[in-house]
N, C-alpha and C. Protein backbone atom coordinates (compact mmCIF):
# COMPACT_ATOMS: atom_id res chain seq x y z
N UNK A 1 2.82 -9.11 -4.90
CA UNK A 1 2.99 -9.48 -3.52
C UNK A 1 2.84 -11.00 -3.44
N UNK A 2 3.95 -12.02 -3.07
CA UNK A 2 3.74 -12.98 -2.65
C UNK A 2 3.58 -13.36 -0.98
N UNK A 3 2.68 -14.21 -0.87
CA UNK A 3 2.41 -15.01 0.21
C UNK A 3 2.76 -16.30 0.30
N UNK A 4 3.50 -16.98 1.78
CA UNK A 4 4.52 -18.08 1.65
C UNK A 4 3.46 -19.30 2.29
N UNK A 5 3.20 -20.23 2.08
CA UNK A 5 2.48 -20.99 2.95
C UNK A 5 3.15 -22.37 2.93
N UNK A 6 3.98 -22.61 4.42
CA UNK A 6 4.76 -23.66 4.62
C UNK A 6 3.91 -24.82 5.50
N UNK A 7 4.59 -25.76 4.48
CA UNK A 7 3.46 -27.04 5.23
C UNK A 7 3.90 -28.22 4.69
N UNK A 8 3.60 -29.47 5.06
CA UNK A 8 4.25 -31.05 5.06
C UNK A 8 3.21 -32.01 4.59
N UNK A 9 3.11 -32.84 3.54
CA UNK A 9 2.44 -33.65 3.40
C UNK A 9 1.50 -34.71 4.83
N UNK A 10 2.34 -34.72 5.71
CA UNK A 10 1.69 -35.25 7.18
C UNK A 10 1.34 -33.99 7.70
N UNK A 11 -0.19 -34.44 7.99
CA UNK A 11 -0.62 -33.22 8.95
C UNK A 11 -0.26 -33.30 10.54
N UNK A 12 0.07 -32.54 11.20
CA UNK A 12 0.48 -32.12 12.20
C UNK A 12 -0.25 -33.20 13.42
N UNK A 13 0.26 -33.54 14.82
CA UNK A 13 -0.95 -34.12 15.47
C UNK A 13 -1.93 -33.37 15.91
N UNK A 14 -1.51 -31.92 16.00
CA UNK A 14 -2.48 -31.34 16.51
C UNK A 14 -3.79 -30.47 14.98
N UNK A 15 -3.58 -30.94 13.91
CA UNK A 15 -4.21 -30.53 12.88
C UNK A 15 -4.98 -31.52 12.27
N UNK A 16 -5.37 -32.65 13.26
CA UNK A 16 -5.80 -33.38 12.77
C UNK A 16 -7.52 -33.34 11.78
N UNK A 17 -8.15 -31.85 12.83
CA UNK A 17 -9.57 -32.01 12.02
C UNK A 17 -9.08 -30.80 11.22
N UNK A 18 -8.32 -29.91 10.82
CA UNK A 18 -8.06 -29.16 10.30
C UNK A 18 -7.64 -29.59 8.58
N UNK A 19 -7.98 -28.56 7.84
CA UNK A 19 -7.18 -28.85 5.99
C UNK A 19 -5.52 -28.60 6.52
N UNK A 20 -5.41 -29.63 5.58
CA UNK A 20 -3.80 -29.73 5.31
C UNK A 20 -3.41 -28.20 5.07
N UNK A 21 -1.86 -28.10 4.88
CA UNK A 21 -1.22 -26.72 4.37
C UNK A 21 -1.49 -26.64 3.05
N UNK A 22 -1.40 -27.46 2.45
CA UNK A 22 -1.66 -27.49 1.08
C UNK A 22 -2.84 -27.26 0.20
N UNK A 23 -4.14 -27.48 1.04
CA UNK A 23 -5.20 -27.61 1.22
C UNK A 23 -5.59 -25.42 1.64
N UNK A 24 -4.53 -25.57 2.62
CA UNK A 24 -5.02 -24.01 3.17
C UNK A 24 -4.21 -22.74 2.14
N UNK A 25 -3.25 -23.52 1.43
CA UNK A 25 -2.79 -22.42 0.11
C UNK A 25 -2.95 -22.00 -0.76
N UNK A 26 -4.16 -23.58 -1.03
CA UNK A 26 -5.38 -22.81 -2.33
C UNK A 26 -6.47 -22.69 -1.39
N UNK A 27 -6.84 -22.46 -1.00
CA UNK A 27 -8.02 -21.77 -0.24
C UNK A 27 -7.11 -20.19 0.08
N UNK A 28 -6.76 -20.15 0.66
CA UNK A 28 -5.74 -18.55 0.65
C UNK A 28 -6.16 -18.09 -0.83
N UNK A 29 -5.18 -18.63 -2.22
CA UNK A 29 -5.13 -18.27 -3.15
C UNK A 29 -6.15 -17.52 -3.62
N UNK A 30 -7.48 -18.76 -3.62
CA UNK A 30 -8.95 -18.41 -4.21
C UNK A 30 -9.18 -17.14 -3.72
N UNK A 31 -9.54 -17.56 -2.38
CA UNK A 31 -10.09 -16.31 -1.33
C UNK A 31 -9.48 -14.77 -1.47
N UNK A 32 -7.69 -14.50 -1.46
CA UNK A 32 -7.44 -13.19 -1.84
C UNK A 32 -7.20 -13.13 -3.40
N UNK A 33 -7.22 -13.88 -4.23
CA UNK A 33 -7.52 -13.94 -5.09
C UNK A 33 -8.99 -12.99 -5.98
N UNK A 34 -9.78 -13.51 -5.30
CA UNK A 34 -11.31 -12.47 -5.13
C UNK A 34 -10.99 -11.35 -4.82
N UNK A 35 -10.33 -11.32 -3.69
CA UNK A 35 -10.40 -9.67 -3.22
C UNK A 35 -9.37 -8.99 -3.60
N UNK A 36 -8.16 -9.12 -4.28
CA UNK A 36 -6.65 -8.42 -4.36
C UNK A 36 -7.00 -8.57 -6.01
N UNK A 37 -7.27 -9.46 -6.90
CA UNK A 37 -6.82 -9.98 -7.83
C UNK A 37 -5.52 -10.24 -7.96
N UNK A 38 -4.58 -10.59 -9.70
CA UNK A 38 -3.42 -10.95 -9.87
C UNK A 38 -2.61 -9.91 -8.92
N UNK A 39 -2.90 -8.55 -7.84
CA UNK A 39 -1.91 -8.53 -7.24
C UNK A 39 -1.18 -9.74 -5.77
N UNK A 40 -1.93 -10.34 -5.65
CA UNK A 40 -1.44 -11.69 -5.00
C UNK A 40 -1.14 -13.24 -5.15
N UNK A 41 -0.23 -13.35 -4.94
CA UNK A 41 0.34 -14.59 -5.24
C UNK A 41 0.56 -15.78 -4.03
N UNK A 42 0.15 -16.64 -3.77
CA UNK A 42 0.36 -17.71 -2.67
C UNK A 42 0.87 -19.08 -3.64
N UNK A 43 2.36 -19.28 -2.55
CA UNK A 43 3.06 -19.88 -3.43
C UNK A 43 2.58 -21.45 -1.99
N UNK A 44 2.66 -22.28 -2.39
CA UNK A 44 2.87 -23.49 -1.56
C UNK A 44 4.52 -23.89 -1.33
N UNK A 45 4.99 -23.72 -0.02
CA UNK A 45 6.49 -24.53 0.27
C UNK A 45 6.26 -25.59 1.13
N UNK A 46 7.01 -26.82 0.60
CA UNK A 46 6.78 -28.48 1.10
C UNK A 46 8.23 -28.61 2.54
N UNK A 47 7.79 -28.36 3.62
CA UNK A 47 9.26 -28.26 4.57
C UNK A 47 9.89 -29.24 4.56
N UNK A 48 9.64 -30.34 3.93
CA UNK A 48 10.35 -31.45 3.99
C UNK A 48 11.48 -31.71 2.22
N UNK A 49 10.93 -30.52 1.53
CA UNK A 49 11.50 -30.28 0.18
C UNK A 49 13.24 -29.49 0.55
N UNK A 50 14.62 -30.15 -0.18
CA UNK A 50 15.25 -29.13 -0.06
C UNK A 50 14.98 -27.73 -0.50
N UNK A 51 15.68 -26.90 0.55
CA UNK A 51 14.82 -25.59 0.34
C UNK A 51 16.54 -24.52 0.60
N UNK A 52 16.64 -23.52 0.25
CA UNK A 52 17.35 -22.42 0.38
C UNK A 52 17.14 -21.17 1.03
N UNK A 53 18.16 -20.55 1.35
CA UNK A 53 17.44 -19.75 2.35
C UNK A 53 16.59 -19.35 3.33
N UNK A 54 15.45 -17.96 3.07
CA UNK A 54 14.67 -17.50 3.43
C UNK A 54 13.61 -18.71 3.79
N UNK A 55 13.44 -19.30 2.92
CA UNK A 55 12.56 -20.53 3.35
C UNK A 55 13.04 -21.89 4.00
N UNK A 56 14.36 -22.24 3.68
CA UNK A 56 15.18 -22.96 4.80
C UNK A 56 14.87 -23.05 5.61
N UNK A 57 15.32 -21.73 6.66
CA UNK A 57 15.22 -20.90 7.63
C UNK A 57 14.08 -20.96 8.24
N UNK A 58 12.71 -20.63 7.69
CA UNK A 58 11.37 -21.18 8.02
C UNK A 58 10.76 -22.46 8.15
N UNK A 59 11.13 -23.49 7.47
CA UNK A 59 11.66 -25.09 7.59
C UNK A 59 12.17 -25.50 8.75
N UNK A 60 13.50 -24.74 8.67
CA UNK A 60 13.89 -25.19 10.07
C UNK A 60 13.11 -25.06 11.26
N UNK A 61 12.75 -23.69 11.97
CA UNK A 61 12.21 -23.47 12.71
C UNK A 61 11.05 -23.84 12.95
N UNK A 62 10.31 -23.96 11.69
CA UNK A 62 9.11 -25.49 11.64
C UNK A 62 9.79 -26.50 12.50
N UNK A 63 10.31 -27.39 11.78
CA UNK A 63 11.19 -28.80 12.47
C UNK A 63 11.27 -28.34 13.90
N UNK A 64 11.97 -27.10 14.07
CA UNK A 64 12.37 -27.12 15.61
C UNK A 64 11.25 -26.91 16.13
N UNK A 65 10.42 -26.76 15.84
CA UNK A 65 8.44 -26.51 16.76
C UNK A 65 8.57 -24.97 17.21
N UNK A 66 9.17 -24.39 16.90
CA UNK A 66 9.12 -22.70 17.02
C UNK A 66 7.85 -22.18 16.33
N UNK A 67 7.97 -22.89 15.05
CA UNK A 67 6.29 -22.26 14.19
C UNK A 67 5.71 -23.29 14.32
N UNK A 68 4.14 -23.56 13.98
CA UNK A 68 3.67 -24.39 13.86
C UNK A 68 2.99 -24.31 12.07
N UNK A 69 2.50 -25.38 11.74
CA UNK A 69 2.28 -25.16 10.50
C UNK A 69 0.79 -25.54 9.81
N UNK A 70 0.17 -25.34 9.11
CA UNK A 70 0.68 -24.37 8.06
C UNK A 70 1.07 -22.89 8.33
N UNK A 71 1.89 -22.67 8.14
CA UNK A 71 2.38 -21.38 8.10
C UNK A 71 2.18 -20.41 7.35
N UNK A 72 2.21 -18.71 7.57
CA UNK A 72 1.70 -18.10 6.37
C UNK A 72 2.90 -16.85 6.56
N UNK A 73 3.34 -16.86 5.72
CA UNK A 73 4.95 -15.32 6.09
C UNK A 73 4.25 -14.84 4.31
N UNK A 74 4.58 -13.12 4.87
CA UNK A 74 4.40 -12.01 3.72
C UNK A 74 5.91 -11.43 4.05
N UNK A 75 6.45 -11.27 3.12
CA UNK A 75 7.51 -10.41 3.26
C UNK A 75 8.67 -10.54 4.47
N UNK A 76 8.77 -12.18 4.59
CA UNK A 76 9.38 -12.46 5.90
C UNK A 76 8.83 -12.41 7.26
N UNK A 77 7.51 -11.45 7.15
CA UNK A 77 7.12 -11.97 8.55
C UNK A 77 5.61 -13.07 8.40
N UNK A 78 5.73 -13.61 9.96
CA UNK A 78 4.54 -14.51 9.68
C UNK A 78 3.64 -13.64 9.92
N UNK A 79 2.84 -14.05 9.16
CA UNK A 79 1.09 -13.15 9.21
C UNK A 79 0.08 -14.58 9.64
N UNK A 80 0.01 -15.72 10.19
CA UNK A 80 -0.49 -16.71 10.58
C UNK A 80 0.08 -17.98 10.63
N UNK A 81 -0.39 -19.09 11.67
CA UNK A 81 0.23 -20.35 11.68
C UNK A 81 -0.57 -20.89 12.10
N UNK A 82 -0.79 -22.69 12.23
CA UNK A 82 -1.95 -23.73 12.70
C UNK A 82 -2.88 -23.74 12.00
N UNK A 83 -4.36 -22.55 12.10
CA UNK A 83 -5.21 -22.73 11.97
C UNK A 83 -5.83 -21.36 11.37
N UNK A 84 -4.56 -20.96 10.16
CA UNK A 84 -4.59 -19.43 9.83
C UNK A 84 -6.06 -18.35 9.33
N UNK A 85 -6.28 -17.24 10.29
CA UNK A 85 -7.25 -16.73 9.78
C UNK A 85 -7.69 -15.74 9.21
N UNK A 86 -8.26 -15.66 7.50
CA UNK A 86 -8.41 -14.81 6.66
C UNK A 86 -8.15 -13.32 7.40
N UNK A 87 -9.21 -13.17 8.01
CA UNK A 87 -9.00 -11.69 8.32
C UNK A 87 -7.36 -11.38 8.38
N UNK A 88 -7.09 -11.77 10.02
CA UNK A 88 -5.48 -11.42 10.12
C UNK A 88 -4.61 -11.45 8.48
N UNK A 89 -5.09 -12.17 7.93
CA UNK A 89 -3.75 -12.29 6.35
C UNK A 89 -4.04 -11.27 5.85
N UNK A 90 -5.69 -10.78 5.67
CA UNK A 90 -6.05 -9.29 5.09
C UNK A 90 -5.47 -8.34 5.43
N UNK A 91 -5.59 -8.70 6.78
CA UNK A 91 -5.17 -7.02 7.29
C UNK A 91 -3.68 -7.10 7.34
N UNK A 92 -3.30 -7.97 7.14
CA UNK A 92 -1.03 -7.87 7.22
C UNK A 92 -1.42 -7.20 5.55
N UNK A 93 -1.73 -7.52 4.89
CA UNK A 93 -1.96 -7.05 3.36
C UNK A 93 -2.35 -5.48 3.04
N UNK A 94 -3.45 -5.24 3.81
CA UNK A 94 -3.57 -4.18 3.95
C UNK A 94 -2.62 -3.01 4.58
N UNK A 95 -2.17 -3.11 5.66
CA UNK A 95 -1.06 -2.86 6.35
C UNK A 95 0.37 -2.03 5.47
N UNK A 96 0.43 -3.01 4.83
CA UNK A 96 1.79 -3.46 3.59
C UNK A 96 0.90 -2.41 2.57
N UNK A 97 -0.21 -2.56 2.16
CA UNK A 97 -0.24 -1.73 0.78
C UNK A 97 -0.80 -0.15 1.27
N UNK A 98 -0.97 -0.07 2.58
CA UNK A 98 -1.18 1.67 3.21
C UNK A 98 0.52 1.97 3.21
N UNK A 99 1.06 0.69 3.76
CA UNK A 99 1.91 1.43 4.35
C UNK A 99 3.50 2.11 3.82
């Protein structure tokens, strides 16, 4: 199972006391890392990186201020954005492996 965490070297204005995205993808990692083991994967995507597709697409709508970021999508949907919190990512995880 991968987890997507989209985010920009400039932090956001409104993320200013907050960790970067980059910052919140290894903290993700570690954290379900502990609890899932190697079944989870958190990949870091840079929105300002050319990108294809599925993640394009999430880029864009970043840019357009539709999401805010850091962003967190499982399986195409978002499971958190801004100021993402563990629980909610657990339980989209959980969700996905009952369901």
């Amino acid at each position: 199972m991968e987890i997507l965490v989209f985010g920009a070297e400039q932090l956001c204005a409104s993320c200013v006391n907050l960790p970067s995205a980059k910052d919140t993808a290894e903290w993700l990692e570690a954290a379900l890392t502990r609890k899932y083991g190697a079944h989870i994967a958190v990949r870091y995507i840079d929105i300002d990186s050319p990108l294809e597709g599925i993640e394009a697409d999430f880029a864009a709508r970043i840019h357009a201020e539709e999401f805010w970021y850091p962003l967190v999508v499982l399986n195409g949907k978002v499971i958190g954005e801004g100021n993402p919190k563990l629980k909610d990512i657990q339980q989209a995880i959980e969700n996905i492996k009952l369901g």
